[in-house]
C-alpha atoms as a PDB file:
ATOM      1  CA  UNK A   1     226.143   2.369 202.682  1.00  0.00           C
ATOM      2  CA  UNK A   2     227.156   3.463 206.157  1.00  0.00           C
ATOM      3  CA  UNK A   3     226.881   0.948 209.134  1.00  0.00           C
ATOM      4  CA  UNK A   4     224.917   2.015 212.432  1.00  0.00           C
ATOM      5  CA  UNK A   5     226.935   3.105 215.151  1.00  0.00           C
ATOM      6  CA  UNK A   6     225.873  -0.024 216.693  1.00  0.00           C
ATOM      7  CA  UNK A   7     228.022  -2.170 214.417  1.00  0.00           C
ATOM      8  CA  UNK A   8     230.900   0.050 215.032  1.00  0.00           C
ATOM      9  CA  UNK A   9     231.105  -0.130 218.792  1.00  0.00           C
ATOM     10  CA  UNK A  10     230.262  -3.834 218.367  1.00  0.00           C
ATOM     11  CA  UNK A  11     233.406  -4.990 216.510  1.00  0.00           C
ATOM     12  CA  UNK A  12     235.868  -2.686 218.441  1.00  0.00           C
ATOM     13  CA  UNK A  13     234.036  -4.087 221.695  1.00  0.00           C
ATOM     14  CA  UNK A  14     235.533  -7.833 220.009  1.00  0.00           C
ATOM     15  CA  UNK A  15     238.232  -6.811 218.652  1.00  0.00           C
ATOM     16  CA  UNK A  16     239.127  -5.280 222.216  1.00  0.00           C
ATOM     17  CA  UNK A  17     238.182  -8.827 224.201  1.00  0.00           C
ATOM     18  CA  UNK A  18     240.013 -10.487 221.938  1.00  0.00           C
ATOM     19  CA  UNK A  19     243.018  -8.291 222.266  1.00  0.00           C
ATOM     20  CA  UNK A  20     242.826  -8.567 226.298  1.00  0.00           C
ATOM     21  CA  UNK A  21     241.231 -11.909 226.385  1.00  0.00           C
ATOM     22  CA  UNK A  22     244.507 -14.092 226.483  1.00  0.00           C
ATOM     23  CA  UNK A  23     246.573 -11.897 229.180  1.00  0.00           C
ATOM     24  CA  UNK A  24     243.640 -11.533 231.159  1.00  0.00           C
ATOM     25  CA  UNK A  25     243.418 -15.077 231.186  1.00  0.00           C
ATOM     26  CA  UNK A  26     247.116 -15.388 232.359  1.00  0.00           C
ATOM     27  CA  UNK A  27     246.312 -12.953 235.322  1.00  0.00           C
ATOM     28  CA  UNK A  28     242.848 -14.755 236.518  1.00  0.00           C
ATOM     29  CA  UNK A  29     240.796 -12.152 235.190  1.00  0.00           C
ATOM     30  CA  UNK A  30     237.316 -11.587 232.970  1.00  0.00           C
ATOM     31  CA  UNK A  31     237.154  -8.297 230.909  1.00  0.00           C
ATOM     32  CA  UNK A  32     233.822  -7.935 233.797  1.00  0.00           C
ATOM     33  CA  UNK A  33     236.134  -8.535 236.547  1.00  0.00           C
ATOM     34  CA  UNK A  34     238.594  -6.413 235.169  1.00  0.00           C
ATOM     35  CA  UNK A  35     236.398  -2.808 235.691  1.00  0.00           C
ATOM     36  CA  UNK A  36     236.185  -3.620 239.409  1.00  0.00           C
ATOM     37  CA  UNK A  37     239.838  -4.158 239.831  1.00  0.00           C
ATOM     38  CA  UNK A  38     240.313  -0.853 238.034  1.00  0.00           C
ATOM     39  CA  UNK A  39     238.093   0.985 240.153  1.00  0.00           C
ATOM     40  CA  UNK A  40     239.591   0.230 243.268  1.00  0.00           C
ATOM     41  CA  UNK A  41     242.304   0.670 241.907  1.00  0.00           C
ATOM     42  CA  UNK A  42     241.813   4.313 241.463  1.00  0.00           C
ATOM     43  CA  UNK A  43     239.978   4.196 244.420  1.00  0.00           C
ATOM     44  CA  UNK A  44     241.570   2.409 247.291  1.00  0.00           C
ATOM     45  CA  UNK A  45     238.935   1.924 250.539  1.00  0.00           C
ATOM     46  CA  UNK A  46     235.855   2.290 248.415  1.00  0.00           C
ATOM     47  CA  UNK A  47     232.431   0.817 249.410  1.00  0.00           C
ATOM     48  CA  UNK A  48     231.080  -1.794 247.642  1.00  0.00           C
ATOM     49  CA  UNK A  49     227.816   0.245 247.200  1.00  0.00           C
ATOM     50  CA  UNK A  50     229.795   2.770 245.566  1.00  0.00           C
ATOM     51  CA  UNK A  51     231.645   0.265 243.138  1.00  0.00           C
ATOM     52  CA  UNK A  52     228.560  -0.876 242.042  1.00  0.00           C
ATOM     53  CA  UNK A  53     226.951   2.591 241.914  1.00  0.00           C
ATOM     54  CA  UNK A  54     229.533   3.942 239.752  1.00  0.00           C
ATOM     55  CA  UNK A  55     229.358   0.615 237.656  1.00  0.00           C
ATOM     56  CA  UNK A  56     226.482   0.768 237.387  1.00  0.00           C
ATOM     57  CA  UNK A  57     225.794  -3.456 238.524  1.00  0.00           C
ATOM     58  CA  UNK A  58     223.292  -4.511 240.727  1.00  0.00           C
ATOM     59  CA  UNK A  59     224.499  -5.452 244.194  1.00  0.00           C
ATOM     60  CA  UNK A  60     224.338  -8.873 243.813  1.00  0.00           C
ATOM     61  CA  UNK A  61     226.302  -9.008 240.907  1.00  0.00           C
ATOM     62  CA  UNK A  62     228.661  -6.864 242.676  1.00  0.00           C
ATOM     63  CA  UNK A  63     228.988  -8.720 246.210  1.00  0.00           C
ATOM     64  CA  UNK A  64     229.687 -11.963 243.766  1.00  0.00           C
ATOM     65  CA  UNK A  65     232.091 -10.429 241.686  1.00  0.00           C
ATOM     66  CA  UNK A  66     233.703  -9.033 244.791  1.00  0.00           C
ATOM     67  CA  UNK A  67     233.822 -12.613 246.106  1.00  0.00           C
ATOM     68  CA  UNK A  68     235.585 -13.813 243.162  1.00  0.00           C
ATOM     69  CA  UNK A  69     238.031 -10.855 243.364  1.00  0.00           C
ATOM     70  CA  UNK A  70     238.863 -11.913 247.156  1.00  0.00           C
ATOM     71  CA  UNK A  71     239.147 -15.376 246.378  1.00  0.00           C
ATOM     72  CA  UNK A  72     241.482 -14.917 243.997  1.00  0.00           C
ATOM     73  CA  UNK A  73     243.634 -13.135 245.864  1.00  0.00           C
ATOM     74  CA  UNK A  74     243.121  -9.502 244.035  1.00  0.00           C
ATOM     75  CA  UNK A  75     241.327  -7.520 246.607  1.00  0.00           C
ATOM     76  CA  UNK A  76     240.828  -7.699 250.336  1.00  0.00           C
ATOM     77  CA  UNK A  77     237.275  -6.255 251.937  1.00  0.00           C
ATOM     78  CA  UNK A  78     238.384  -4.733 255.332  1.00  0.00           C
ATOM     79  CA  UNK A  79     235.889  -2.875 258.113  1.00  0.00           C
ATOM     80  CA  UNK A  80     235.298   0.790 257.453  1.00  0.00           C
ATOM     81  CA  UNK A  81     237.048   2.280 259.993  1.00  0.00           C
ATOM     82  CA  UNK A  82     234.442   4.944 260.379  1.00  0.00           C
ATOM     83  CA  UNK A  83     231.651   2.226 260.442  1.00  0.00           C
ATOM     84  CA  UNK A  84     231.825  -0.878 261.759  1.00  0.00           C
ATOM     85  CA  UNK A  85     228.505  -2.649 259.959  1.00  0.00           C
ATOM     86  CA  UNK A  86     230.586  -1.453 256.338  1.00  0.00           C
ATOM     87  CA  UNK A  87     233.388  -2.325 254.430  1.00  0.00           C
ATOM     88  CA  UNK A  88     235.649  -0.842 252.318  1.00  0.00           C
ATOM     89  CA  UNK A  89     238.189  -2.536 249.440  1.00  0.00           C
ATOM     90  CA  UNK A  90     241.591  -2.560 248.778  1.00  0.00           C
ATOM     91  CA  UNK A  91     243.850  -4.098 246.116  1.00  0.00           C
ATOM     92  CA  UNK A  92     246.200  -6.620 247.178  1.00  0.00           C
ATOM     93  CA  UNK A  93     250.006  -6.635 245.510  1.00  0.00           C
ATOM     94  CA  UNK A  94     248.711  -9.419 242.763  1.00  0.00           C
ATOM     95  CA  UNK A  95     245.364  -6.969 242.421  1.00  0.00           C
ATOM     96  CA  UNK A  96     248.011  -3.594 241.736  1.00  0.00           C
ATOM     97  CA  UNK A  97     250.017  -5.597 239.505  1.00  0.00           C
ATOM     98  CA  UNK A  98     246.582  -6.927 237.718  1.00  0.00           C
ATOM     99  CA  UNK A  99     245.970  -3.164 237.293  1.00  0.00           C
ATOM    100  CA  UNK A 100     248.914  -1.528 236.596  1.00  0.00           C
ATOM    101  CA  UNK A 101     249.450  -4.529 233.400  1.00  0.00           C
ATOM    102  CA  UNK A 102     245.688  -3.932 232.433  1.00  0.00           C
ATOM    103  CA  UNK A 103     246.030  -0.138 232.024  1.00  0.00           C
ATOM    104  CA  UNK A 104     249.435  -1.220 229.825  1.00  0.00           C
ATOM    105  CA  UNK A 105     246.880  -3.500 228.031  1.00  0.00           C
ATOM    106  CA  UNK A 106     244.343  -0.807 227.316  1.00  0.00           C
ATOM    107  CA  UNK A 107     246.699   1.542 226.162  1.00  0.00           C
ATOM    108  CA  UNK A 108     248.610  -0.164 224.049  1.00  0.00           C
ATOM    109  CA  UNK A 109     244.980  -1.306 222.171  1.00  0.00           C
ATOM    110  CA  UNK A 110     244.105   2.306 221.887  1.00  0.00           C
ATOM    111  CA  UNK A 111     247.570   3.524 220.321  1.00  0.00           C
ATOM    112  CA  UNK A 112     246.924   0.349 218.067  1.00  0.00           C
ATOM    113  CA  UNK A 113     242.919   1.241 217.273  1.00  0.00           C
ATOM    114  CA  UNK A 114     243.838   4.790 216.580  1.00  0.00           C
ATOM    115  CA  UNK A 115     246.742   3.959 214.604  1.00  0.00           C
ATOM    116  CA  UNK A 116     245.529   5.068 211.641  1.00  0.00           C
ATOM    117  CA  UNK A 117     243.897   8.409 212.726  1.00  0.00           C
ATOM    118  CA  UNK A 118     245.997  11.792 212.857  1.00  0.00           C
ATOM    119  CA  UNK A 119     246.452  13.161 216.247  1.00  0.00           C
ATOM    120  CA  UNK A 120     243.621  15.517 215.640  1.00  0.00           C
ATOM    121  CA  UNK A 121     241.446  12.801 214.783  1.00  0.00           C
ATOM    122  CA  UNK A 122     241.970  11.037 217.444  1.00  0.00           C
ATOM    123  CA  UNK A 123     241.456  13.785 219.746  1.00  0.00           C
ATOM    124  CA  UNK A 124     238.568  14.344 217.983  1.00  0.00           C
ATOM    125  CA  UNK A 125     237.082  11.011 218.351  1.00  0.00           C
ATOM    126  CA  UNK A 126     237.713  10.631 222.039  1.00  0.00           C
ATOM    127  CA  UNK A 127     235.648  13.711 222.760  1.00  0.00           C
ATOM    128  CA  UNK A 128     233.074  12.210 220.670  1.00  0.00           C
ATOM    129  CA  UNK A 129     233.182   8.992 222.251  1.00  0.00           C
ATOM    130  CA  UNK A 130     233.419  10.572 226.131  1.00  0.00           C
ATOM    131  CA  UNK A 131     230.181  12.855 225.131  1.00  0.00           C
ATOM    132  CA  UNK A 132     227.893   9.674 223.937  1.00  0.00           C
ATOM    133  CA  UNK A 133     229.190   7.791 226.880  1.00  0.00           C
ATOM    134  CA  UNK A 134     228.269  10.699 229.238  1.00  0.00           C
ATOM    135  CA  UNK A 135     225.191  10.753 227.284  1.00  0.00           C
ATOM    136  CA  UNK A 136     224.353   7.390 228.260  1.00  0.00           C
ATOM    137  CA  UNK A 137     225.035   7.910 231.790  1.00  0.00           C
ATOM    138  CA  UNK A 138     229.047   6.543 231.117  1.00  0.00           C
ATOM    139  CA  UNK A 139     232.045   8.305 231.630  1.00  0.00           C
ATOM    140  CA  UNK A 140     232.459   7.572 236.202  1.00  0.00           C
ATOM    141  CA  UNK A 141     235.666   4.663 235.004  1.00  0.00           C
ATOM    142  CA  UNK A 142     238.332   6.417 233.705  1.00  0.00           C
ATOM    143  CA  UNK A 143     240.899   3.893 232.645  1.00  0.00           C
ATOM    144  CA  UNK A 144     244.601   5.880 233.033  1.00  0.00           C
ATOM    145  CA  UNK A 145     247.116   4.771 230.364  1.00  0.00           C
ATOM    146  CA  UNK A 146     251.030   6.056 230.211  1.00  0.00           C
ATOM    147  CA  UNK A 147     249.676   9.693 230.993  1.00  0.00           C
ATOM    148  CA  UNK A 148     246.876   9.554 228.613  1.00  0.00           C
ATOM    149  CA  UNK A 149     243.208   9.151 230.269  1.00  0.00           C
ATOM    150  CA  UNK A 150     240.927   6.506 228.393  1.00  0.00           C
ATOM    151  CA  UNK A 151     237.122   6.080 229.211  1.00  0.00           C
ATOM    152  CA  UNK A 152     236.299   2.658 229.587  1.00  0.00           C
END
């Protein structure tokens, strides 16, 4: 019998945080935190309205997460130099390193995942994957990995 796409994405989703869950741990980090350091990331002087537009979090969760990310010394919020009332976020050196070892992380997890596919499989299955997150209204985080885009 065939499982549901649901269990599928369910125990790659574990396997994954369990994968990440010890070095993020070592660098201060949730897997949640962990999308917002990537974004700025890969886009230094964002708003915080856009971060959690493209995240698709509420602003609350957002503003607290950001807090955390401050506080911990992995991004800075600094005045919008265009408007004074805004702000706009930037990685700090410990926030960079945070990203450049999670997109490492991620992409040494995918070569292990897809291990076992051919190259055309896997090729394959990432379309697949990036159409049913699109789908979904996924797909704004792209996660870059030793010259090889991932969604996340």
């Amino acid at each position: 019998m065939m499982q549901s796409l649901a269990y599928h994405v369910s125990v790659l989703r574990k396997d994954f945080s369990n994968y990440c869950g010890e070095k993020l741990e070592e660098m201060g980090l949730t897997p949640g935190l962990l999308y917002f350091v990537t974004y700025v990331a890969r886009h230094p002087g964002c708003s915080p309205k856009e971060l959690a537009q493209t995240l698709k979090m509420d602003n609350g969760h957002t503003a607290r997460s950001i807090t955390k990310l401050a506080e911990g010394g992995f991004l800075v919020q600094e005045p919008n130099p265009r408007d004074k009332r805004a702000h706009v976020l930037r990685l700090t050196p410990k926030g960079e390193t945070a990203a450049r070892e999670s997109r490492e992380l991620f992409y040494r997890w995918d070569q292990e995942v897809t291990a076992v596919l051919t190259p055309e499989q896997r090729e394959q299955l990432m379309s697949l994957m990036a159409a049913l997150s699109a789908s979904r209204g996924g797909g704004g985080l792209t996660i870059p990995g030793e010259g090889k885009e991932s969604q996340a």
